[in-house]
PDB file of N, CA and C in Angstrom:
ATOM      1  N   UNK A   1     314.618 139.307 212.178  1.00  0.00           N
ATOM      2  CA  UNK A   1     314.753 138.636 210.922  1.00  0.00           C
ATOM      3  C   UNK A   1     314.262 139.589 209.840  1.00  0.00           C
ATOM      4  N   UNK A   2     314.727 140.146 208.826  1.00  0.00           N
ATOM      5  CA  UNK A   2     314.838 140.711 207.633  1.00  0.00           C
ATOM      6  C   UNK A   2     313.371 139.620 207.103  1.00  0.00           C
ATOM      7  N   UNK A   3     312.995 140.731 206.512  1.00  0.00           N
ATOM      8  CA  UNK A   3     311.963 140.370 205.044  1.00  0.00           C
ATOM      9  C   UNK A   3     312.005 139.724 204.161  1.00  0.00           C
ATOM     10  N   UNK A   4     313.498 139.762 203.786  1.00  0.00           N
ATOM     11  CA  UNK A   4     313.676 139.422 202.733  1.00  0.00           C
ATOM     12  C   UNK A   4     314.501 138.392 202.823  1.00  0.00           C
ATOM     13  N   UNK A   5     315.162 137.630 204.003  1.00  0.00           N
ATOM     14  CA  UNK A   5     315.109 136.398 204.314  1.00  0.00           C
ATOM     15  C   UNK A   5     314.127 135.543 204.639  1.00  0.00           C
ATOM     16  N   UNK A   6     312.905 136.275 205.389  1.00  0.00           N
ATOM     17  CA  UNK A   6     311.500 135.346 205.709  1.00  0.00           C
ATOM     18  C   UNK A   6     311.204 134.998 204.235  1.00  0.00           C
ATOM     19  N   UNK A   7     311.070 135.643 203.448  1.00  0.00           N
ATOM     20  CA  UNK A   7     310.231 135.510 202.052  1.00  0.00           C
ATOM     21  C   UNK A   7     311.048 134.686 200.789  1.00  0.00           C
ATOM     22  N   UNK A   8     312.784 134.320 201.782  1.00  0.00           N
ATOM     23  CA  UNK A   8     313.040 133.383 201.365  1.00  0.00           C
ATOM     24  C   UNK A   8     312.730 132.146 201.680  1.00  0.00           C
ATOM     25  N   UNK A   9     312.578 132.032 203.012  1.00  0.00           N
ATOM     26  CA  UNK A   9     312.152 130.402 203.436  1.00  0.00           C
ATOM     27  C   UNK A   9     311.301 130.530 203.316  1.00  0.00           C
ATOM     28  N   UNK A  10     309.555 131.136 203.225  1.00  0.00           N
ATOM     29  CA  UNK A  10     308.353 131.062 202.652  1.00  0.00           C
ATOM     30  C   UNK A  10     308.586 130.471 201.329  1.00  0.00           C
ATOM     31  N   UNK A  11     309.337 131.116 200.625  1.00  0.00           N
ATOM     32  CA  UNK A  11     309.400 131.085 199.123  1.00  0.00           C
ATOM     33  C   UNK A  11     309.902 129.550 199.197  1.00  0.00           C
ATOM     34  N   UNK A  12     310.568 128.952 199.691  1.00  0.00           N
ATOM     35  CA  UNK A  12     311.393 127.152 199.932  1.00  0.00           C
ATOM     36  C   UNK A  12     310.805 126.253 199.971  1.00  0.00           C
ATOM     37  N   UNK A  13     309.711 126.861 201.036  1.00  0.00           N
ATOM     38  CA  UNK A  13     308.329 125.778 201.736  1.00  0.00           C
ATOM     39  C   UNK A  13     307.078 126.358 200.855  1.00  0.00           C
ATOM     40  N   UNK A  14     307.185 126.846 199.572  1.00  0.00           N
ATOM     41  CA  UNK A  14     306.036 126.841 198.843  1.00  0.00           C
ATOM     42  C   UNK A  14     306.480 126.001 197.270  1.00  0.00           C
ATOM     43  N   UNK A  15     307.950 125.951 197.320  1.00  0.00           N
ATOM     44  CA  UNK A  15     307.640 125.067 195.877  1.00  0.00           C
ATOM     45  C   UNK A  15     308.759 124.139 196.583  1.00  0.00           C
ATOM     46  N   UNK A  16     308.545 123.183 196.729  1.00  0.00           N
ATOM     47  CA  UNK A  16     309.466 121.773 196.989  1.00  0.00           C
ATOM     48  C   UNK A  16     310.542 121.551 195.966  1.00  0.00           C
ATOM     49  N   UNK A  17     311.488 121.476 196.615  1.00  0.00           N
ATOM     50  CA  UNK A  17     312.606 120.646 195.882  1.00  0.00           C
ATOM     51  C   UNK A  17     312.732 119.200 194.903  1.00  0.00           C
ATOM     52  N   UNK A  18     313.364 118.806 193.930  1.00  0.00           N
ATOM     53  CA  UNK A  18     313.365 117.693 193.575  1.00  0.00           C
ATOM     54  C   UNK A  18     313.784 117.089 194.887  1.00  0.00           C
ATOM     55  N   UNK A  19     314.650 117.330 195.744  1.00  0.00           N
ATOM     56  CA  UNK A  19     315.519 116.512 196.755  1.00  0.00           C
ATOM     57  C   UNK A  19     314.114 116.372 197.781  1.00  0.00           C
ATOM     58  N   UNK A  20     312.810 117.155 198.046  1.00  0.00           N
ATOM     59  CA  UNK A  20     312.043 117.215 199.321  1.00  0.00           C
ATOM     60  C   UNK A  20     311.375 116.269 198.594  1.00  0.00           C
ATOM     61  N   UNK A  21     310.969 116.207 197.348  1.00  0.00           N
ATOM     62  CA  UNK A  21     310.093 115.657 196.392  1.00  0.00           C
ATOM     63  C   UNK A  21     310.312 113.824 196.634  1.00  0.00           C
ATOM     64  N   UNK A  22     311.694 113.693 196.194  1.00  0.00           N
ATOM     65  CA  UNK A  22     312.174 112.415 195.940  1.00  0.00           C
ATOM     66  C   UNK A  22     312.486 111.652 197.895  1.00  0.00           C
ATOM     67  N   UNK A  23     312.496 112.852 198.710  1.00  0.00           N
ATOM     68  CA  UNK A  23     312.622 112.275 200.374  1.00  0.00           C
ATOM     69  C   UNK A  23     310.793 111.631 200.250  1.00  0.00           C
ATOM     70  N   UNK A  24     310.241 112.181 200.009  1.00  0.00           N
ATOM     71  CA  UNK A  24     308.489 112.282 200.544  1.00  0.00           C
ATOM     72  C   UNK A  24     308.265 110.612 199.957  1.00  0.00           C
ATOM     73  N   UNK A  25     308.368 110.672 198.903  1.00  0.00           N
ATOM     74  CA  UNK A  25     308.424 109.260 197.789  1.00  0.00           C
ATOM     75  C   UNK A  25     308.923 108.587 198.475  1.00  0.00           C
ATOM     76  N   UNK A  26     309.964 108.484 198.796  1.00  0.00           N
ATOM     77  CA  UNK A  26     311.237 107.274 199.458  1.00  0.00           C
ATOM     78  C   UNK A  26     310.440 107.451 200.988  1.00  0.00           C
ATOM     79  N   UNK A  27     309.813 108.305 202.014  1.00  0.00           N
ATOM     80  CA  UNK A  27     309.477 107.725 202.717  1.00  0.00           C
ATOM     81  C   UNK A  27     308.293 107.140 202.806  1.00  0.00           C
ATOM     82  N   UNK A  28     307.077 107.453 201.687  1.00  0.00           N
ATOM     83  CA  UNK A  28     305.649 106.648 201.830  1.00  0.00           C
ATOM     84  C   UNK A  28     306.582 105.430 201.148  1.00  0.00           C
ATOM     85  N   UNK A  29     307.396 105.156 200.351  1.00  0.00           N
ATOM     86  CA  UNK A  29     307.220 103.432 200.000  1.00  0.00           C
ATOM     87  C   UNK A  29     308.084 102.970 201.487  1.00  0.00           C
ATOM     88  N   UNK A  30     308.536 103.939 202.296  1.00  0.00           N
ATOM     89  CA  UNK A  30     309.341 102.870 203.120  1.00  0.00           C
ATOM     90  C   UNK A  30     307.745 103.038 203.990  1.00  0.00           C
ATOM     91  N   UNK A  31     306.765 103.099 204.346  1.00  0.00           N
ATOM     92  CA  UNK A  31     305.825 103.265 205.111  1.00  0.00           C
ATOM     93  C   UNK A  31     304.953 102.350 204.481  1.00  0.00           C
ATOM     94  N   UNK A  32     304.617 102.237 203.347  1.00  0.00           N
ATOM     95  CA  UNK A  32     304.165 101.117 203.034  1.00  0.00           C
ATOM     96  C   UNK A  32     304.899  99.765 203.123  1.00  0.00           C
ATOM     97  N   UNK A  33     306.086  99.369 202.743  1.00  0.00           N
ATOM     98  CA  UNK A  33     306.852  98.504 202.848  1.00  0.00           C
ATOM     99  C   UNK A  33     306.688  97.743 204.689  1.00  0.00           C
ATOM    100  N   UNK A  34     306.638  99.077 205.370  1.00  0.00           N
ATOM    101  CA  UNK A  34     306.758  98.802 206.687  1.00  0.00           C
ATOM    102  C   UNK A  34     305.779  98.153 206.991  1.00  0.00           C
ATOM    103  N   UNK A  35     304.459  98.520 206.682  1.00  0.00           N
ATOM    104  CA  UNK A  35     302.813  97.636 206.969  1.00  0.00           C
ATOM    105  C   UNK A  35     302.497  96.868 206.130  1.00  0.00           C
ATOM    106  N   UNK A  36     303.684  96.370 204.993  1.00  0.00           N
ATOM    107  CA  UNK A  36     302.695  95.327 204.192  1.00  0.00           C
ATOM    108  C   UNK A  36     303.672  94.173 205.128  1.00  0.00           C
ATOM    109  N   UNK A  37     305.408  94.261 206.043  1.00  0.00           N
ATOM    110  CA  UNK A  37     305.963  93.731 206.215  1.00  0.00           C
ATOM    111  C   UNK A  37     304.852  93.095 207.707  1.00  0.00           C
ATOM    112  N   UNK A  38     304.344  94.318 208.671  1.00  0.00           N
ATOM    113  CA  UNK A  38     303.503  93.587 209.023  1.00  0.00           C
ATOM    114  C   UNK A  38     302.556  93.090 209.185  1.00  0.00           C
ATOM    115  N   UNK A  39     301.699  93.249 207.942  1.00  0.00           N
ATOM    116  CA  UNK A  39     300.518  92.249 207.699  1.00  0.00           C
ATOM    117  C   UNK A  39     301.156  90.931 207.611  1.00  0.00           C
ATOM    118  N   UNK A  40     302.338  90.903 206.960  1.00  0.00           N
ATOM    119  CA  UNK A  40     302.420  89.467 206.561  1.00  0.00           C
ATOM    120  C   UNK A  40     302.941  88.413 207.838  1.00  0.00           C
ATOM    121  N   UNK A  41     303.825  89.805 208.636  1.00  0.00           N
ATOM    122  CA  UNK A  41     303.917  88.590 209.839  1.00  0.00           C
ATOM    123  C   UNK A  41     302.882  88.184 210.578  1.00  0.00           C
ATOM    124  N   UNK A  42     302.156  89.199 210.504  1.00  0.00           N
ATOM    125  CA  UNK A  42     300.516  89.025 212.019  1.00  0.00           C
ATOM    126  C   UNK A  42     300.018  87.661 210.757  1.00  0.00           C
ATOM    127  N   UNK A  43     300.315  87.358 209.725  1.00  0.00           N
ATOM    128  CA  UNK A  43     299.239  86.505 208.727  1.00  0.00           C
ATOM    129  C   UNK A  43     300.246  85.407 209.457  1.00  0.00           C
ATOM    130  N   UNK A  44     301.318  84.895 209.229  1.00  0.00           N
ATOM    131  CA  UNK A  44     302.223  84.199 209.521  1.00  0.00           C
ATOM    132  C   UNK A  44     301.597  83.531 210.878  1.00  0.00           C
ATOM    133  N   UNK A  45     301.854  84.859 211.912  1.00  0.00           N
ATOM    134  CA  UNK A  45     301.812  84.354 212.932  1.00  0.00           C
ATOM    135  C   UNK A  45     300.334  83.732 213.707  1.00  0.00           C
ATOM    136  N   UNK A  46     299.177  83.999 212.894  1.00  0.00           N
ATOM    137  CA  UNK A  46     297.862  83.474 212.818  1.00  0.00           C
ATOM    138  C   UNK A  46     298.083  82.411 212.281  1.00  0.00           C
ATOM    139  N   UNK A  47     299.161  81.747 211.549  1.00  0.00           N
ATOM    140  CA  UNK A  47     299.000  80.595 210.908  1.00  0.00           C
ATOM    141  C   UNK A  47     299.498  79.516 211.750  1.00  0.00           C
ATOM    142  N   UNK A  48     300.562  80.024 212.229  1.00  0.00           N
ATOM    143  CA  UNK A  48     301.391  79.131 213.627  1.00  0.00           C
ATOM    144  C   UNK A  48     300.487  78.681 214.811  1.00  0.00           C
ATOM    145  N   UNK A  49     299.917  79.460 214.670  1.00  0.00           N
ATOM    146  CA  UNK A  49     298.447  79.410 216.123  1.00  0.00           C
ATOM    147  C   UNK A  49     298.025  78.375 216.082  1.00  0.00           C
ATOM    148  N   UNK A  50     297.415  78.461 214.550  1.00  0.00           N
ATOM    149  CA  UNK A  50     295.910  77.303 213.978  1.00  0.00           C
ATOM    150  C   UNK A  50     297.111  76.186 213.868  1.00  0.00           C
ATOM    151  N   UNK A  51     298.405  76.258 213.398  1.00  0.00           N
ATOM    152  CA  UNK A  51     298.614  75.195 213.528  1.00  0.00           C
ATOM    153  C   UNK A  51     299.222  74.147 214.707  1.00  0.00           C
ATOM    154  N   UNK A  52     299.449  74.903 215.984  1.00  0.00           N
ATOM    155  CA  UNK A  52     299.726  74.402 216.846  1.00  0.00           C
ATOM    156  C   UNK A  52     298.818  73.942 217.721  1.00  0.00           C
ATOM    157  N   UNK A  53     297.567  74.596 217.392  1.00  0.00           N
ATOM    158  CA  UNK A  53     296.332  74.059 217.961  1.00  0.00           C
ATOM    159  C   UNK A  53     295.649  72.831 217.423  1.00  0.00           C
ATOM    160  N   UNK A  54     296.176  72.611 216.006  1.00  0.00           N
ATOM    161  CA  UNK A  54     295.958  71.505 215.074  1.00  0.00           C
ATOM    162  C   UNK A  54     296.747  70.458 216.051  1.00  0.00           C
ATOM    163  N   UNK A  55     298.040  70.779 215.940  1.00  0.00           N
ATOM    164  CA  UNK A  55     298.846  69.641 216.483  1.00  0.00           C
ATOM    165  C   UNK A  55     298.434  69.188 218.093  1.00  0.00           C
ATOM    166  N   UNK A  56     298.308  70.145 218.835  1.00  0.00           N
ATOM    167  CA  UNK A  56     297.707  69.982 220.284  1.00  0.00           C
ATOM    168  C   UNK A  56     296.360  68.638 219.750  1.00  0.00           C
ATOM    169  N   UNK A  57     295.497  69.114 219.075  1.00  0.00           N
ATOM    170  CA  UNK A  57     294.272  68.547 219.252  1.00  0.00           C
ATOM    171  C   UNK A  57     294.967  66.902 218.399  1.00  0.00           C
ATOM    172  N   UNK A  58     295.519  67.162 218.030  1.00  0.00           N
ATOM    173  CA  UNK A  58     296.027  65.341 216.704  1.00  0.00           C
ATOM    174  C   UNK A  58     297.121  64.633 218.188  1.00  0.00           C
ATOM    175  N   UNK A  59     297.704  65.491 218.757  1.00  0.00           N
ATOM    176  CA  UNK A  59     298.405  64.765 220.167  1.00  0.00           C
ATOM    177  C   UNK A  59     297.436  64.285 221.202  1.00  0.00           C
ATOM    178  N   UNK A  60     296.231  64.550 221.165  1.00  0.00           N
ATOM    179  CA  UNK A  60     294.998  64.168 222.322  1.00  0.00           C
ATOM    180  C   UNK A  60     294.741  63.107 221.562  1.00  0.00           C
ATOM    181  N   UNK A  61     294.065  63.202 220.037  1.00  0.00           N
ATOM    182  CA  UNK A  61     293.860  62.175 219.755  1.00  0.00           C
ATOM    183  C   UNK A  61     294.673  60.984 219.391  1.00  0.00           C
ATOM    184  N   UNK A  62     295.615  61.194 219.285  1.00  0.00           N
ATOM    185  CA  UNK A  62     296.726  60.187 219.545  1.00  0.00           C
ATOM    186  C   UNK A  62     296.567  58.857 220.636  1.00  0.00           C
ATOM    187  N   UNK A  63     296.578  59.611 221.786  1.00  0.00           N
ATOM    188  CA  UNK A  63     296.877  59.346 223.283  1.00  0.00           C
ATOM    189  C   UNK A  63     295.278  59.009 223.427  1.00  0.00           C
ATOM    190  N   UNK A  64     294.449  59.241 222.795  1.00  0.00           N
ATOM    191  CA  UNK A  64     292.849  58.636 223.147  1.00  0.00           C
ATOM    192  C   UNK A  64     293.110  57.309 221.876  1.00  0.00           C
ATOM    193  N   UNK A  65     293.296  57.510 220.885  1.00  0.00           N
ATOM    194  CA  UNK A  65     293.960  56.360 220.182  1.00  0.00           C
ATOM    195  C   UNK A  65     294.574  54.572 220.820  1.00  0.00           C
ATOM    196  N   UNK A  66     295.050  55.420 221.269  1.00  0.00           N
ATOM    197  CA  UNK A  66     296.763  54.421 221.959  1.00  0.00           C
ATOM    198  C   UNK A  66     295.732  54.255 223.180  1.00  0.00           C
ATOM    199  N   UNK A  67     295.230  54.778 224.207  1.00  0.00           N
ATOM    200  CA  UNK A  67     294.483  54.213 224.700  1.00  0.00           C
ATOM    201  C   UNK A  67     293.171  53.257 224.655  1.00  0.00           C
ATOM    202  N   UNK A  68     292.630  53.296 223.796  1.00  0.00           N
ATOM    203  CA  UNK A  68     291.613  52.490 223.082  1.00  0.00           C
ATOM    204  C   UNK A  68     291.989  50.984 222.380  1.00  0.00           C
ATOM    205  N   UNK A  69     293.342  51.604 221.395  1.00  0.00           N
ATOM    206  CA  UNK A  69     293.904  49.817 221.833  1.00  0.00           C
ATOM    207  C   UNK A  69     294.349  49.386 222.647  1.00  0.00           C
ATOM    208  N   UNK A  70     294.902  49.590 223.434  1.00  0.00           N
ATOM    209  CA  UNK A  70     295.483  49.191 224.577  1.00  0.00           C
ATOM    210  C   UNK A  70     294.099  47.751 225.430  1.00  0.00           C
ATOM    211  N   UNK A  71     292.863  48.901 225.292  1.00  0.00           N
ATOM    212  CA  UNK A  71     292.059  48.487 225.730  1.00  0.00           C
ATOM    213  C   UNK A  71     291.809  47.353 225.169  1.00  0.00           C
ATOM    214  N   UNK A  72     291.634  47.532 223.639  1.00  0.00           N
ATOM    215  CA  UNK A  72     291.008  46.217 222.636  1.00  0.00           C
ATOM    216  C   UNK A  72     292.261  44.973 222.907  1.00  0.00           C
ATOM    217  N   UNK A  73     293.036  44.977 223.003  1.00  0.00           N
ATOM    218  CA  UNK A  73     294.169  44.202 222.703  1.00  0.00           C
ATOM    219  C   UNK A  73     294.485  43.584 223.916  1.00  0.00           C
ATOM    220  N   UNK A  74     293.637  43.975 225.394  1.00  0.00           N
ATOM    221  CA  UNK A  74     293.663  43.015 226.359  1.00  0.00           C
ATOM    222  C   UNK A  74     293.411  41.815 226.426  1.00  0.00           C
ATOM    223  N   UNK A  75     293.684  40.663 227.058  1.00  0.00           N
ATOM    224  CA  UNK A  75     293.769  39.259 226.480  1.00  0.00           C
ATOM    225  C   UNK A  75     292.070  39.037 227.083  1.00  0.00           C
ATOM    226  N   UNK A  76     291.249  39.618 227.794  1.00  0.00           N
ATOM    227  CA  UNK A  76     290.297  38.994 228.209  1.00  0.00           C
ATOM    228  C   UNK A  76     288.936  40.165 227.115  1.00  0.00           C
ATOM    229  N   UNK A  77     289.303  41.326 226.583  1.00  0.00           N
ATOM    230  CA  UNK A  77     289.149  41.720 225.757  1.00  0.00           C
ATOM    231  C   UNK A  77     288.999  40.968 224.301  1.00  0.00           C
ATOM    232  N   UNK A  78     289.974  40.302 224.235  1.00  0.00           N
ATOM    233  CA  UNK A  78     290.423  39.333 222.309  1.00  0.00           C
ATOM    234  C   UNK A  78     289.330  38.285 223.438  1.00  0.00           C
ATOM    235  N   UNK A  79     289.077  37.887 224.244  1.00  0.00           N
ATOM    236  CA  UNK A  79     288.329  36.392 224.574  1.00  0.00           C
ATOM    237  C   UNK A  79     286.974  36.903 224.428  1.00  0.00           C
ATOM    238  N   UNK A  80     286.523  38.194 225.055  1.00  0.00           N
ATOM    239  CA  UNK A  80     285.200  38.845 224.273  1.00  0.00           C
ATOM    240  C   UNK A  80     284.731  38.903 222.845  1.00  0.00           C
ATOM    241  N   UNK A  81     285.593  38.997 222.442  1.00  0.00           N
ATOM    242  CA  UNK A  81     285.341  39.221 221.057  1.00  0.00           C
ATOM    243  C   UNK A  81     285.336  38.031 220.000  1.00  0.00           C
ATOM    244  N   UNK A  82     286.244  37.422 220.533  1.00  0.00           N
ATOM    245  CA  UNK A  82     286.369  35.942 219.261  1.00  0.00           C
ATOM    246  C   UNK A  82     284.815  35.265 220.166  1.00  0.00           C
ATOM    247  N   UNK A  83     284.610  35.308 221.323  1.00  0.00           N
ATOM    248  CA  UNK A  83     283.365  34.945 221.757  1.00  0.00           C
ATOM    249  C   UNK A  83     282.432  35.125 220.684  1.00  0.00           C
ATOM    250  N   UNK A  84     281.830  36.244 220.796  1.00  0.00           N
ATOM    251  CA  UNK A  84     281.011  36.969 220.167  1.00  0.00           C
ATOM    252  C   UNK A  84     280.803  36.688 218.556  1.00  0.00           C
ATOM    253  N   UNK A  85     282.094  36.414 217.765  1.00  0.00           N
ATOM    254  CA  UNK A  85     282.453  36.659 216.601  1.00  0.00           C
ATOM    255  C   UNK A  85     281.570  35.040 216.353  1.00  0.00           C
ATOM    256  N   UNK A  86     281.911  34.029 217.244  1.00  0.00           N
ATOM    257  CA  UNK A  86     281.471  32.996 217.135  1.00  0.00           C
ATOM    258  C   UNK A  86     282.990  31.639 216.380  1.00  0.00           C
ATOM    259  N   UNK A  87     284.074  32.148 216.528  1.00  0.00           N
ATOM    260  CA  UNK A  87     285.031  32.088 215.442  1.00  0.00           C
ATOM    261  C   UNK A  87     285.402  30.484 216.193  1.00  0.00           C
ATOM    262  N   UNK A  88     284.823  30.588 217.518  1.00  0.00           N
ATOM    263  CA  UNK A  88     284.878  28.608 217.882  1.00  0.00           C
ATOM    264  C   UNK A  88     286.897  28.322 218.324  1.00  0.00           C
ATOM    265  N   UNK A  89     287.222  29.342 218.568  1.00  0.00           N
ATOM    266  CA  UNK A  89     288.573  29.263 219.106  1.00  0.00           C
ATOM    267  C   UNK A  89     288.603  29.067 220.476  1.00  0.00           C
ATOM    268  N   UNK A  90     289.439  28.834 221.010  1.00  0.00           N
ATOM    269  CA  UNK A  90     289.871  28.627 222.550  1.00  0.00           C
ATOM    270  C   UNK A  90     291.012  28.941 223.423  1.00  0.00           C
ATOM    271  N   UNK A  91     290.902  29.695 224.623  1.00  0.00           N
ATOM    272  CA  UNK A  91     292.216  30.131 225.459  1.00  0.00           C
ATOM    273  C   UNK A  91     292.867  29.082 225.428  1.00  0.00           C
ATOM    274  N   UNK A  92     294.235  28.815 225.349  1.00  0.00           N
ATOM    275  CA  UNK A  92     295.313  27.772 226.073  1.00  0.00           C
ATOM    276  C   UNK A  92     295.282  28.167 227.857  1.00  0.00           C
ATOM    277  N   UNK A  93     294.998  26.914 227.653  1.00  0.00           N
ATOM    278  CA  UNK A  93     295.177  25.906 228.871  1.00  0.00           C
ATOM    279  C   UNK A  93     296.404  25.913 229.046  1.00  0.00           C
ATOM    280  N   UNK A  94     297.236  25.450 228.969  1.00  0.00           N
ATOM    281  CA  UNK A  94     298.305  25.162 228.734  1.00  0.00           C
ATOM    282  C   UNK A  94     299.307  26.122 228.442  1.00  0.00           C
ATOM    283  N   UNK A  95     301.006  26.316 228.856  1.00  0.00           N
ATOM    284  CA  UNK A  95     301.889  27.050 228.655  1.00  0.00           C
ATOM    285  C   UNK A  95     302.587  26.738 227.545  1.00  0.00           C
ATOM    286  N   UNK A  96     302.654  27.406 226.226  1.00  0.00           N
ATOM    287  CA  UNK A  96     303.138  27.014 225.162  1.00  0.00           C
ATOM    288  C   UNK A  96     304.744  26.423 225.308  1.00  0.00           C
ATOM    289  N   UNK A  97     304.934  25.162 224.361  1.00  0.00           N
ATOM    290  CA  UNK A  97     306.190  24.350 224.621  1.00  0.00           C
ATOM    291  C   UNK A  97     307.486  25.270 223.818  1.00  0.00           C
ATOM    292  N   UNK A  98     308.579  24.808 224.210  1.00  0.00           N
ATOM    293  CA  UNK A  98     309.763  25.570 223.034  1.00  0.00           C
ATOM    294  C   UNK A  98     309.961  24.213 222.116  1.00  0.00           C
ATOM    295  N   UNK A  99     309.969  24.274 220.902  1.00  0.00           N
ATOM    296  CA  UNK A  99     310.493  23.104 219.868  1.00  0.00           C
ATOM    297  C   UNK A  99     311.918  22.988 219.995  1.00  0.00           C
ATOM    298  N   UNK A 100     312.433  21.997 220.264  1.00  0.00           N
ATOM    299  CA  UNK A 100     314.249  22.150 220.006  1.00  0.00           C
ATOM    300  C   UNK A 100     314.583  21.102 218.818  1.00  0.00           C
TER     301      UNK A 100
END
C-alpha cells in the first residue's frame, strides 16, 4: 500500500463526514429510542403482574365471600339469629298453602 493512499484513509478517519456525522446521530437516537421503548414495556409489564395478582387475590375473596353467605343464609342459621335478635318470630310448622 502506497503512502499516499494510507494518508488518505488516515486523513478520512480523522475529520468525519457530514454523512458519518449525521449516521452517528441517527444511530444514538435509534439507541435511545430502543431503551426508552424498553423501559416502558418492562413498566407495562410490572403493571400486568400487580394487576393480576390484584385480581387473583379479589377472586379468593369472592369465593370466601359467597361462602360465608351461603353459611349465614342457612335456614337453621336465620333460626339462630332471629333467636338471638329476640325478634319473637317462629319456624312454620306447617307447609305453606297455594291461594287459588
Amino acid at each position: 500500500m502506497s503512502e499516499k493512499s494510507y494518508n488518505n484513509i488516515k486523513e478520512q478517519f480523522r475529520r468525519p463526514s457530514w454523512f458519518s456525522t449525521k449516521f452517528a446521530i441517527f444511530a444514538v437516537l435509534l439507541i435511545l429510542l430502543h431503551i426508552n421503548n424498553h423501559n416502558q414495556v418492562e413498566s407495562l409489564m410490572r403493571k400486568e403482574a400487580a394487576l393480576k395478582k390484584e385480581i387473583e387475590d379479589l377472586k379468593y375473596e369472592r369465593i370466601t365471600s359467597s361462602a360465608k353467605l351461603m353459611e349465614m343464609s342457612k335456614q337453621s342459621e336465620v333460626l339462630k339469629k332471629m333467636r338471638q335478635e329476640g325478634l319473637g318470630l317462629e319456624e312454620l310448622t306447617d307447609p305453606p298453602r297455594i291461594l287459588e
